[in-house]
PDB file of N, CA and C in Angstrom:
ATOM      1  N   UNK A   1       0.846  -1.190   0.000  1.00  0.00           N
ATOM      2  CA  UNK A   1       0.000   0.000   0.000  1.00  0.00           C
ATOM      3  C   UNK A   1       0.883   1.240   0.000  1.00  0.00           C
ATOM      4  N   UNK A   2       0.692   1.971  -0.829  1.00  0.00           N
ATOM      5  CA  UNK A   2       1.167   3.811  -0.946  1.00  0.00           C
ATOM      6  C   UNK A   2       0.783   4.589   0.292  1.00  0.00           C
ATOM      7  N   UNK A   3       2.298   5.072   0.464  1.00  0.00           N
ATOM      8  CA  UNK A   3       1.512   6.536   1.747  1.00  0.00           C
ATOM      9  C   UNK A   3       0.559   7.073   0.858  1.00  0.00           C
ATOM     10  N   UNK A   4      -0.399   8.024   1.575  1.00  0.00           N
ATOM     11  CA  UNK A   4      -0.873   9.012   1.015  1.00  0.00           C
ATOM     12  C   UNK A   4       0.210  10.365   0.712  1.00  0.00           C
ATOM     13  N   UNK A   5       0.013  10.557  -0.345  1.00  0.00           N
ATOM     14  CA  UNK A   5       0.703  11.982  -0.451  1.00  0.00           C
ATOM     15  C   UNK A   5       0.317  13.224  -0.184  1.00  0.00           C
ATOM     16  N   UNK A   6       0.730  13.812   0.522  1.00  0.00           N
ATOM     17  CA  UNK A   6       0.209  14.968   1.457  1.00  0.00           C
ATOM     18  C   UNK A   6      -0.790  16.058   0.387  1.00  0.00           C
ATOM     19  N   UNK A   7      -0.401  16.037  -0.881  1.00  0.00           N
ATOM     20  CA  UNK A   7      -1.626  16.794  -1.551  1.00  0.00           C
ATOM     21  C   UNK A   7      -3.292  15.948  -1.427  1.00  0.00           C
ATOM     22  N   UNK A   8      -3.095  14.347  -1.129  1.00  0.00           N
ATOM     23  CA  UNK A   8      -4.373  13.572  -1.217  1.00  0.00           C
ATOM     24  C   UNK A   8      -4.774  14.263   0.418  1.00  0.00           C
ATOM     25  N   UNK A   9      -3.976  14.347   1.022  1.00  0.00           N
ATOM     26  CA  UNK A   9      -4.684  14.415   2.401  1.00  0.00           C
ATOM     27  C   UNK A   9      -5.436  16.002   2.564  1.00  0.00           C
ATOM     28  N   UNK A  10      -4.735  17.027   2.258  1.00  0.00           N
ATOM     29  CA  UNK A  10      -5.417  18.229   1.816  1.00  0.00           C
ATOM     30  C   UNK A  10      -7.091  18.202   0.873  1.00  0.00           C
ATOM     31  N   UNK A  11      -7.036  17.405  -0.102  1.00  0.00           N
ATOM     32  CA  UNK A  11      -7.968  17.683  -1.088  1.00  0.00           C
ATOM     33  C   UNK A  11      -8.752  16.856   0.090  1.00  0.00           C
ATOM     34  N   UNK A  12      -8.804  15.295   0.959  1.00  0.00           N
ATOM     35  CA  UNK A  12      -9.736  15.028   1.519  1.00  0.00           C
ATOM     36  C   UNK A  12     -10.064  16.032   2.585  1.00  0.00           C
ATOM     37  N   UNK A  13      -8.895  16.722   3.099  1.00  0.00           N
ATOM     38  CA  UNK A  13      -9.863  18.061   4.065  1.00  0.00           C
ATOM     39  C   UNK A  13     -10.651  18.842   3.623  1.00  0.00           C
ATOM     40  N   UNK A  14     -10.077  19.085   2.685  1.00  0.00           N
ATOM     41  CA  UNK A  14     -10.743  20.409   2.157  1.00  0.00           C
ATOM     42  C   UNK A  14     -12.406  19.428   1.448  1.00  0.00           C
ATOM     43  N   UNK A  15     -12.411  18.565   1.162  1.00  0.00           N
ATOM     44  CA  UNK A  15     -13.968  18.079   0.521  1.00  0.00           C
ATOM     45  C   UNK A  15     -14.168  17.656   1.937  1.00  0.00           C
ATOM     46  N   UNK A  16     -14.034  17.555   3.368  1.00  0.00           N
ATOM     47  CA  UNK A  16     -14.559  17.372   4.294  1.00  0.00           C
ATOM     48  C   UNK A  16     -14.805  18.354   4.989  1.00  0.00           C
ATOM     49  N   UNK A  17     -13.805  19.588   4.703  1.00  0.00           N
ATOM     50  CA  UNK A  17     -14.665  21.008   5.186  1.00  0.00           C
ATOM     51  C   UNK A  17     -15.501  21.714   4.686  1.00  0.00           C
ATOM     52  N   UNK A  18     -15.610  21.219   3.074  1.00  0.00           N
ATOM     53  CA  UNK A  18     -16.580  21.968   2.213  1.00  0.00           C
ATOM     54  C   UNK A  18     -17.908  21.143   2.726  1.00  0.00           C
ATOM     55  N   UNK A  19     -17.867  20.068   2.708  1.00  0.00           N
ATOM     56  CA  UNK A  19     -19.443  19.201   3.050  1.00  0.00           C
ATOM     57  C   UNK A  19     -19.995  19.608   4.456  1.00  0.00           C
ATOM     58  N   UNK A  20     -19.120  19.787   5.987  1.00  0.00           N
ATOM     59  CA  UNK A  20     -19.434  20.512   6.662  1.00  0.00           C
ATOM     60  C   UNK A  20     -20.303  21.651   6.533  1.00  0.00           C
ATOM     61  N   UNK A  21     -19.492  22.720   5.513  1.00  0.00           N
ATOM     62  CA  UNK A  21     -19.898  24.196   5.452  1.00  0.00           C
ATOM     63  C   UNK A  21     -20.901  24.221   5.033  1.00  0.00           C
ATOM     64  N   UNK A  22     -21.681  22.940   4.063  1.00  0.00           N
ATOM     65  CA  UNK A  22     -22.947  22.856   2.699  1.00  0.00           C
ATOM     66  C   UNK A  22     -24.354  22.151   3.963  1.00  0.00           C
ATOM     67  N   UNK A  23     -23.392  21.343   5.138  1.00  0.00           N
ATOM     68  CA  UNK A  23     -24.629  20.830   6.044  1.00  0.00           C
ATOM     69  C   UNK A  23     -25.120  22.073   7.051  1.00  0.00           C
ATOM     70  N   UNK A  24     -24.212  22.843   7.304  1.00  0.00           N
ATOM     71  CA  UNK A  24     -24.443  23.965   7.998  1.00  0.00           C
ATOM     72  C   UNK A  24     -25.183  25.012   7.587  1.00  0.00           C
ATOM     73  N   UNK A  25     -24.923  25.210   6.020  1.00  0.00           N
ATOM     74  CA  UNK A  25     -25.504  26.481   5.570  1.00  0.00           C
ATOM     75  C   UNK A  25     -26.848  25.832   4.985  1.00  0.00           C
ATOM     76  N   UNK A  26     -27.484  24.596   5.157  1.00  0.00           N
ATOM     77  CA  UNK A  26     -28.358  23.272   4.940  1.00  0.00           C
ATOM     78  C   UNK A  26     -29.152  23.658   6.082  1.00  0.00           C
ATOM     79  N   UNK A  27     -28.824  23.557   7.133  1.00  0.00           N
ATOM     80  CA  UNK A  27     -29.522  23.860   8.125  1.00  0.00           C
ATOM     81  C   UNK A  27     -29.645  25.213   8.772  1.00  0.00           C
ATOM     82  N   UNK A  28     -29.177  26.328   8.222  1.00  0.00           N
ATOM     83  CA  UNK A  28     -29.950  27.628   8.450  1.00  0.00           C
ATOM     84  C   UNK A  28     -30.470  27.700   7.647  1.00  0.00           C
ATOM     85  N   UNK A  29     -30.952  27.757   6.335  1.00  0.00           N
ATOM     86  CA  UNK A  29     -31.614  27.678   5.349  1.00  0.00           C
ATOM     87  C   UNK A  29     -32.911  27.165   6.185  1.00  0.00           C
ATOM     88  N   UNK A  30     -32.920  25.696   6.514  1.00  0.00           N
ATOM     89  CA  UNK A  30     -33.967  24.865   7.294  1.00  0.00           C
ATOM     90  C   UNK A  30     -34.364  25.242   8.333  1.00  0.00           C
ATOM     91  N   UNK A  31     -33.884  26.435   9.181  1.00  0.00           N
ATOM     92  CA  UNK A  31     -34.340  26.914   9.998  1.00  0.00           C
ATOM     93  C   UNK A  31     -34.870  28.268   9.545  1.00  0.00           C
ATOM     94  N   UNK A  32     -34.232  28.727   8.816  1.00  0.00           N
ATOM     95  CA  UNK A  32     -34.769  30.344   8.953  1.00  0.00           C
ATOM     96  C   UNK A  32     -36.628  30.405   7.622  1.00  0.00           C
ATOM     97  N   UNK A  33     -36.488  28.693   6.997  1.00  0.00           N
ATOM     98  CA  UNK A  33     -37.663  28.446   6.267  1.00  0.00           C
ATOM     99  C   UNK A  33     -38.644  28.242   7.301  1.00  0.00           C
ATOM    100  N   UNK A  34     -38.345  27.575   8.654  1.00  0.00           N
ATOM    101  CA  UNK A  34     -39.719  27.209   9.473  1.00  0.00           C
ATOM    102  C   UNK A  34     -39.281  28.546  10.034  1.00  0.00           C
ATOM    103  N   UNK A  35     -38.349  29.748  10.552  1.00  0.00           N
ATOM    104  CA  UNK A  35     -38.877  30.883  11.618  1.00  0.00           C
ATOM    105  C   UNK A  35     -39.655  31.712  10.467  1.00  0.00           C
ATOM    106  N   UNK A  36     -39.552  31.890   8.972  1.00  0.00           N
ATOM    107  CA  UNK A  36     -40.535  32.693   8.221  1.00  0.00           C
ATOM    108  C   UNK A  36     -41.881  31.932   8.181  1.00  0.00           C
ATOM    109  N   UNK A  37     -42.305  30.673   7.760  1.00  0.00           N
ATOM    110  CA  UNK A  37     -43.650  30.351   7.759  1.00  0.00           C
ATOM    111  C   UNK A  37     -44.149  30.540   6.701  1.00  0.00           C
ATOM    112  N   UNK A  38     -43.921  31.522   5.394  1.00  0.00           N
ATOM    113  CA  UNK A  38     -44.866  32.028   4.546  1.00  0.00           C
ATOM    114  C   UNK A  38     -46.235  32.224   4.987  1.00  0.00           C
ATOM    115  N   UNK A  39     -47.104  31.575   4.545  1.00  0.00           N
ATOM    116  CA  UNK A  39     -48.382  32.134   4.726  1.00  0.00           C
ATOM    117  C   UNK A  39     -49.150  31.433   5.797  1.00  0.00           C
ATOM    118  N   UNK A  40     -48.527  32.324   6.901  1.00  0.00           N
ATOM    119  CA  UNK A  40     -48.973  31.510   8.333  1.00  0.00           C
ATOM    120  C   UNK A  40     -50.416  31.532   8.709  1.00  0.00           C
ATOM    121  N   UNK A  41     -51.160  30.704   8.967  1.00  0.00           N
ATOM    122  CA  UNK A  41     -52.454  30.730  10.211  1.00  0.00           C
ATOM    123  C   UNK A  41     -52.238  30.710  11.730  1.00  0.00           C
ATOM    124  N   UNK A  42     -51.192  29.436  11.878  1.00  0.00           N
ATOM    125  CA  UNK A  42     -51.486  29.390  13.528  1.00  0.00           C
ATOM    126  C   UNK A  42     -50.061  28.972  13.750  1.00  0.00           C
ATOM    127  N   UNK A  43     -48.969  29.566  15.031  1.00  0.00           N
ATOM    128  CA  UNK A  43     -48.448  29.367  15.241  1.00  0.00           C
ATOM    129  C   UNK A  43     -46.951  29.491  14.176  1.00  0.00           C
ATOM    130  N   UNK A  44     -47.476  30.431  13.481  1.00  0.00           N
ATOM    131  CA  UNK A  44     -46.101  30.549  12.280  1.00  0.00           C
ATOM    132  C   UNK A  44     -46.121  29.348  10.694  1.00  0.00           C
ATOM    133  N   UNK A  45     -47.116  28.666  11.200  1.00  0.00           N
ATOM    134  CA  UNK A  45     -46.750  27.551  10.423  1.00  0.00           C
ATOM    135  C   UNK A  45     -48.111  27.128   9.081  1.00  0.00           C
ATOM    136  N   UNK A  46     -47.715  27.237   7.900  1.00  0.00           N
ATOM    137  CA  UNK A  46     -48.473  27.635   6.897  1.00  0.00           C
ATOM    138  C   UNK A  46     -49.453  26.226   7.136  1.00  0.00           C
ATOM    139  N   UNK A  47     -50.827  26.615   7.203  1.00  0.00           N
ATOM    140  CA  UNK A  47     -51.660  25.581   6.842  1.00  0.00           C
ATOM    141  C   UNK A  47     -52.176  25.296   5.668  1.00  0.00           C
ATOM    142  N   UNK A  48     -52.998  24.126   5.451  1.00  0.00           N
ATOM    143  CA  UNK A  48     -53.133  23.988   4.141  1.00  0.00           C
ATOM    144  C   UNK A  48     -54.924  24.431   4.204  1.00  0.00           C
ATOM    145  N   UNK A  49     -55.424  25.344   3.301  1.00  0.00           N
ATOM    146  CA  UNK A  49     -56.511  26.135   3.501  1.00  0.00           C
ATOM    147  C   UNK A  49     -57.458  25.521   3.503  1.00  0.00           C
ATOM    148  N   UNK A  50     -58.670  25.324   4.408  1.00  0.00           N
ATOM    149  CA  UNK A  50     -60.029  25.532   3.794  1.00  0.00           C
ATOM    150  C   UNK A  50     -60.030  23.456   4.285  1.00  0.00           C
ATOM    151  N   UNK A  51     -58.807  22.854   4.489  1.00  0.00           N
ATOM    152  CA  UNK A  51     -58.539  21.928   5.468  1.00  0.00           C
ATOM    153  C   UNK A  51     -59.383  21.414   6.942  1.00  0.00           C
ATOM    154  N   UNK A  52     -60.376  20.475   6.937  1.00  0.00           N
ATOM    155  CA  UNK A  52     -60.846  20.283   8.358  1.00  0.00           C
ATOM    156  C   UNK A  52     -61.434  19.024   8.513  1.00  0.00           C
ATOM    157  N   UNK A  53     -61.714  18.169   9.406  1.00  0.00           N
ATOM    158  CA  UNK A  53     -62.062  16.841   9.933  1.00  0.00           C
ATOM    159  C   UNK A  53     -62.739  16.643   9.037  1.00  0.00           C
ATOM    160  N   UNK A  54     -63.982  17.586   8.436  1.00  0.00           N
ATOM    161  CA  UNK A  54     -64.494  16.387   7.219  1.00  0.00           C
ATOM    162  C   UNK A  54     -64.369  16.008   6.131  1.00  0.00           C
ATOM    163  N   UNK A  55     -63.254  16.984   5.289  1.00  0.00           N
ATOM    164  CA  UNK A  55     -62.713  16.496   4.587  1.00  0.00           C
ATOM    165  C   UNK A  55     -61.399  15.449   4.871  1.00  0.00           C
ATOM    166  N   UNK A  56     -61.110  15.150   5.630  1.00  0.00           N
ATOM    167  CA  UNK A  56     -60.070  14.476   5.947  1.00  0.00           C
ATOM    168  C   UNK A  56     -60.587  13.265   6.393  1.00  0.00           C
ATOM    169  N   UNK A  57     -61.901  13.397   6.738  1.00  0.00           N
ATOM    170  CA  UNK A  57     -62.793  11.675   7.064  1.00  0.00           C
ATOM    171  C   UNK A  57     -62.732  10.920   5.767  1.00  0.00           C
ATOM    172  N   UNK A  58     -63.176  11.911   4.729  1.00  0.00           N
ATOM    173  CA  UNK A  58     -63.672  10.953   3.201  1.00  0.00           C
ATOM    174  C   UNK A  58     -62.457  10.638   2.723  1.00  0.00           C
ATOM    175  N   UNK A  59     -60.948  10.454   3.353  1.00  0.00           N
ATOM    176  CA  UNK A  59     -59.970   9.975   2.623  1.00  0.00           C
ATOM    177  C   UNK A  59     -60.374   7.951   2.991  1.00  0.00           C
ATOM    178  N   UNK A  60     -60.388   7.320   2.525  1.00  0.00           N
ATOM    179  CA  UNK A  60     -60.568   5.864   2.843  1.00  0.00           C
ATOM    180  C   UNK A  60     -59.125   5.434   2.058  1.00  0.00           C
ATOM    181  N   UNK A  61     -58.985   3.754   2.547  1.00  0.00           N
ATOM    182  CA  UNK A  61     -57.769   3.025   2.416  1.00  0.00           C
ATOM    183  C   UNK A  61     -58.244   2.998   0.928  1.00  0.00           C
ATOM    184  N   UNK A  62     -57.158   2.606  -0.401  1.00  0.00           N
ATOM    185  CA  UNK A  62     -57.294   2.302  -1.622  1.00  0.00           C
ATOM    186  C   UNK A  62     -57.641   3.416  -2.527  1.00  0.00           C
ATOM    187  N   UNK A  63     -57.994   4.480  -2.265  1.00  0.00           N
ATOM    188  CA  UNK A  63     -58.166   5.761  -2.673  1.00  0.00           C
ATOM    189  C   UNK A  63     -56.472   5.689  -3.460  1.00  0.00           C
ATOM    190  N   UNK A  64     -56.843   6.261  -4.690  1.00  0.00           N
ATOM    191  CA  UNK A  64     -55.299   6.429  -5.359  1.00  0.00           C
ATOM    192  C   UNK A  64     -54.918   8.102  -4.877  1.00  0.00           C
ATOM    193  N   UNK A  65     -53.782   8.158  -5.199  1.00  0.00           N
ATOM    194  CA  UNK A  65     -52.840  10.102  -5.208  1.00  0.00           C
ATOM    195  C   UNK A  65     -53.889  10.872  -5.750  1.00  0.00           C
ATOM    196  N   UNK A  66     -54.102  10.859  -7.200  1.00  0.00           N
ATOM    197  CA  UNK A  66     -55.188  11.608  -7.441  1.00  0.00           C
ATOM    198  C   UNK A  66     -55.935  11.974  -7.235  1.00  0.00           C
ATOM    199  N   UNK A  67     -57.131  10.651  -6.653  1.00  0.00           N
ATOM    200  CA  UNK A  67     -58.367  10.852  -5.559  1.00  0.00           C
ATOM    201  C   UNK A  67     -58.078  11.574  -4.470  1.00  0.00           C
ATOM    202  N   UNK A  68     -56.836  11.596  -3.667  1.00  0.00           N
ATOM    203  CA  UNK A  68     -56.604  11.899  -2.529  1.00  0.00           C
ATOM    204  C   UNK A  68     -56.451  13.938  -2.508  1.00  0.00           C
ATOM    205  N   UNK A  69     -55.660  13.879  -3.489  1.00  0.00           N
ATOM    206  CA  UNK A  69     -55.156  15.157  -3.659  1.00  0.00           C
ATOM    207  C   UNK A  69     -56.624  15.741  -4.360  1.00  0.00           C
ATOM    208  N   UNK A  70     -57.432  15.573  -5.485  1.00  0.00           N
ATOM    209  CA  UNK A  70     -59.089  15.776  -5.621  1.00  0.00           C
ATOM    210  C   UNK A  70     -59.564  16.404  -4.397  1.00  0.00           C
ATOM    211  N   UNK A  71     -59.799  15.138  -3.556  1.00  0.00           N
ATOM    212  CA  UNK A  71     -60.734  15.613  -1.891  1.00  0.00           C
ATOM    213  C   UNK A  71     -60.083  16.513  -1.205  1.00  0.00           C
ATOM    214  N   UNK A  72     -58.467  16.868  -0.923  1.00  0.00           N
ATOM    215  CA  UNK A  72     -58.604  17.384   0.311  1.00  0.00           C
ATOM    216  C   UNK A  72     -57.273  18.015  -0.287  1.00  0.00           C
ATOM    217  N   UNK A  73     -56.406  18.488  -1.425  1.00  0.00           N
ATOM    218  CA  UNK A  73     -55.365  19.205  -2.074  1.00  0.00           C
ATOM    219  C   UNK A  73     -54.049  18.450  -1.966  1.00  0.00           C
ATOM    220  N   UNK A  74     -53.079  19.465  -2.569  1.00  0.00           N
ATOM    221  CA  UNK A  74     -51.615  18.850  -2.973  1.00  0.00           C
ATOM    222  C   UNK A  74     -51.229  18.773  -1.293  1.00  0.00           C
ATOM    223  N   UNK A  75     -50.270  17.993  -0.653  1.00  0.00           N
ATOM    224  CA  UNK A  75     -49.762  17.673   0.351  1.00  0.00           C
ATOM    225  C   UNK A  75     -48.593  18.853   0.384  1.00  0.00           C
ATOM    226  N   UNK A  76     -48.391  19.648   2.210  1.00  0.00           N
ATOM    227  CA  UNK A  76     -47.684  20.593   2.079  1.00  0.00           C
ATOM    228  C   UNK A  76     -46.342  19.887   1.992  1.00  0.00           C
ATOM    229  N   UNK A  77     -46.022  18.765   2.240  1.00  0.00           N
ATOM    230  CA  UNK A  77     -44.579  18.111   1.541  1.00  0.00           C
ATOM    231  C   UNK A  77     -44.774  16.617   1.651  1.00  0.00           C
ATOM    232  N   UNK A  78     -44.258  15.803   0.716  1.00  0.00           N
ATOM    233  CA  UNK A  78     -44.008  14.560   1.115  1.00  0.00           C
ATOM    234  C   UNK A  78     -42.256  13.758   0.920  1.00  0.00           C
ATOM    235  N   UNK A  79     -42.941  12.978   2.228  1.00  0.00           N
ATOM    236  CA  UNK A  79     -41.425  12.443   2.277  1.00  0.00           C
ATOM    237  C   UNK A  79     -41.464  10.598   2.108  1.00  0.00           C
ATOM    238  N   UNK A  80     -40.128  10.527   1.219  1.00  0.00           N
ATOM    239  CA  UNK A  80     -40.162   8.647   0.953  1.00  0.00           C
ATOM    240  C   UNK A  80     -39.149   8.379   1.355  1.00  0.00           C
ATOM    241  N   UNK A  81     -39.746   6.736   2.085  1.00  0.00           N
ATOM    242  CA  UNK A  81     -39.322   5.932   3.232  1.00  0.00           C
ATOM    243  C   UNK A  81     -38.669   4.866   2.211  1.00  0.00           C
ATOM    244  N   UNK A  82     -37.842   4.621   1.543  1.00  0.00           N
ATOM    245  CA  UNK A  82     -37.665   3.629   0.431  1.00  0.00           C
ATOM    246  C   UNK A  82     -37.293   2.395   1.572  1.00  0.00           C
ATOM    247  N   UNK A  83     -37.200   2.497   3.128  1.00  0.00           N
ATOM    248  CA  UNK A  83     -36.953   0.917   3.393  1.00  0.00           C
ATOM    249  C   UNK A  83     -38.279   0.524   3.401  1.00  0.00           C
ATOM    250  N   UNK A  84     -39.059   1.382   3.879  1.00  0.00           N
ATOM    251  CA  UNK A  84     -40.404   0.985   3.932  1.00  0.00           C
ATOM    252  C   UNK A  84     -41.284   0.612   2.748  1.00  0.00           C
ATOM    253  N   UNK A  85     -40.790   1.473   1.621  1.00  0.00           N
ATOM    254  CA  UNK A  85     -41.458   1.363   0.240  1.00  0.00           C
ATOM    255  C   UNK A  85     -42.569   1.898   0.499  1.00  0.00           C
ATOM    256  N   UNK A  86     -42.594   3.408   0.927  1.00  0.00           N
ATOM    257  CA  UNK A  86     -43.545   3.972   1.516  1.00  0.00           C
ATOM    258  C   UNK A  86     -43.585   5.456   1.415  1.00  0.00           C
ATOM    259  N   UNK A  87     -44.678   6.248   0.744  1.00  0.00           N
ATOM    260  CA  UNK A  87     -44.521   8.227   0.902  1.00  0.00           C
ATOM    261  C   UNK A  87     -45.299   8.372   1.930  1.00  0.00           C
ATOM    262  N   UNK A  88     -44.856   9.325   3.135  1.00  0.00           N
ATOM    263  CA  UNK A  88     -45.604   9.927   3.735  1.00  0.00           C
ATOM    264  C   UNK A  88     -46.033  11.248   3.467  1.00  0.00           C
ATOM    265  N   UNK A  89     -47.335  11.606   3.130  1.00  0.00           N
ATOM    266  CA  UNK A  89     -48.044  12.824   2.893  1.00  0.00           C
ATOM    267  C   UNK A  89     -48.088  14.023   3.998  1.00  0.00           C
ATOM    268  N   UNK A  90     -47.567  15.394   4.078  1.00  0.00           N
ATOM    269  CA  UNK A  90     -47.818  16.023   5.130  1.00  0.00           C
ATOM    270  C   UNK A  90     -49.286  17.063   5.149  1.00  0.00           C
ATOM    271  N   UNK A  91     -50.138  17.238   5.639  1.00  0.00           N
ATOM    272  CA  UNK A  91     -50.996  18.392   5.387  1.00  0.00           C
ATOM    273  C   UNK A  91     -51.071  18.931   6.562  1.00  0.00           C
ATOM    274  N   UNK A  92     -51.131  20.004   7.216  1.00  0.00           N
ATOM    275  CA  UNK A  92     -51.241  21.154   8.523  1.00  0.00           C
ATOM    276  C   UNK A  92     -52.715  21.739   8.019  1.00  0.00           C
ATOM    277  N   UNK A  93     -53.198  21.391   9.475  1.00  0.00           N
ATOM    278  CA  UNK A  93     -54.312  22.028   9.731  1.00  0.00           C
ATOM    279  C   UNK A  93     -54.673  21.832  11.224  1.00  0.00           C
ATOM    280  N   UNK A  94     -55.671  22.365  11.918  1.00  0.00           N
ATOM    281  CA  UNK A  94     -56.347  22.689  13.136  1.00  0.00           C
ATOM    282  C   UNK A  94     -57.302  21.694  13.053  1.00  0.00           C
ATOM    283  N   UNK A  95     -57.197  20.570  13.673  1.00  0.00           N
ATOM    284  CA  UNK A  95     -58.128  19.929  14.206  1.00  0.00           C
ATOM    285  C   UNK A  95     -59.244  20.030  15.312  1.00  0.00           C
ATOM    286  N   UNK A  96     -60.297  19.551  15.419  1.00  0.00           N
ATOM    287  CA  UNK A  96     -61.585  20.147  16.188  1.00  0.00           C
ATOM    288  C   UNK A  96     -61.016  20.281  17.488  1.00  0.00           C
ATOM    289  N   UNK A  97     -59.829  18.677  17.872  1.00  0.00           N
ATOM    290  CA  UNK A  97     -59.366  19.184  18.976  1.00  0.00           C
ATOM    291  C   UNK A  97     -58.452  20.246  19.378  1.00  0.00           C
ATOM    292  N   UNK A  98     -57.736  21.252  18.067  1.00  0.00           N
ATOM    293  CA  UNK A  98     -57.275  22.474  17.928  1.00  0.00           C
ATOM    294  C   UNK A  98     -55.656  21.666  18.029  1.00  0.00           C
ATOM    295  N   UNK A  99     -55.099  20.870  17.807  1.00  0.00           N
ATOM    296  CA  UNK A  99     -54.090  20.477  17.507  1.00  0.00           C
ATOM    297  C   UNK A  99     -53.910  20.451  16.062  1.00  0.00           C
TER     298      UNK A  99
END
């Protein structure tokens, strides 16, 4: 096996301080997106409009994306679980119990 040559060990700092600097400036970005809110209702945090228990009853199991997004709109983000083989849909709103 080859030493490393001291220019390899530089270029791995330097791509290990640059990925640092990209997770950092990653996460103020991610923070200063939830302290703005855009178009807040409650608590800073954008709901999805016009959103409430009864439209959210008529979602049933087997309902496809389309149907889903039809009844009750586009999801304010979704995220995929590929171990699960699975999207989770997010929507914000005020429930009757005000959660």
């Amino acid at each position: 096996m080859k030493p490393m040559h001291s220019t390899h060990i530089l270029r791995a700092f330097i791509k290990r301080q640059t990925a640092t600097r990209i997770a950092w400036l990653a996460t103020a970005l991610f923070i200063a997106g939830c302290a703005a809110g855009g178009n807040s209702d409650v608590g800073g945090y954008f709901m999805t409009p016009g959103l409430n228990d009864t439209r959210t009853q008529a979602i049933v199991v087997g309902m496809t994306p389309a149907q889903v997004m039809a009844a009750i709109g586009k999801p304010h983000q979704r995220v995929r679980f590929g171990n699960l083989n699975a999207t989770a849909w997010d929507y914000r709103y005020t429930d009757t119990w005000g959660y």
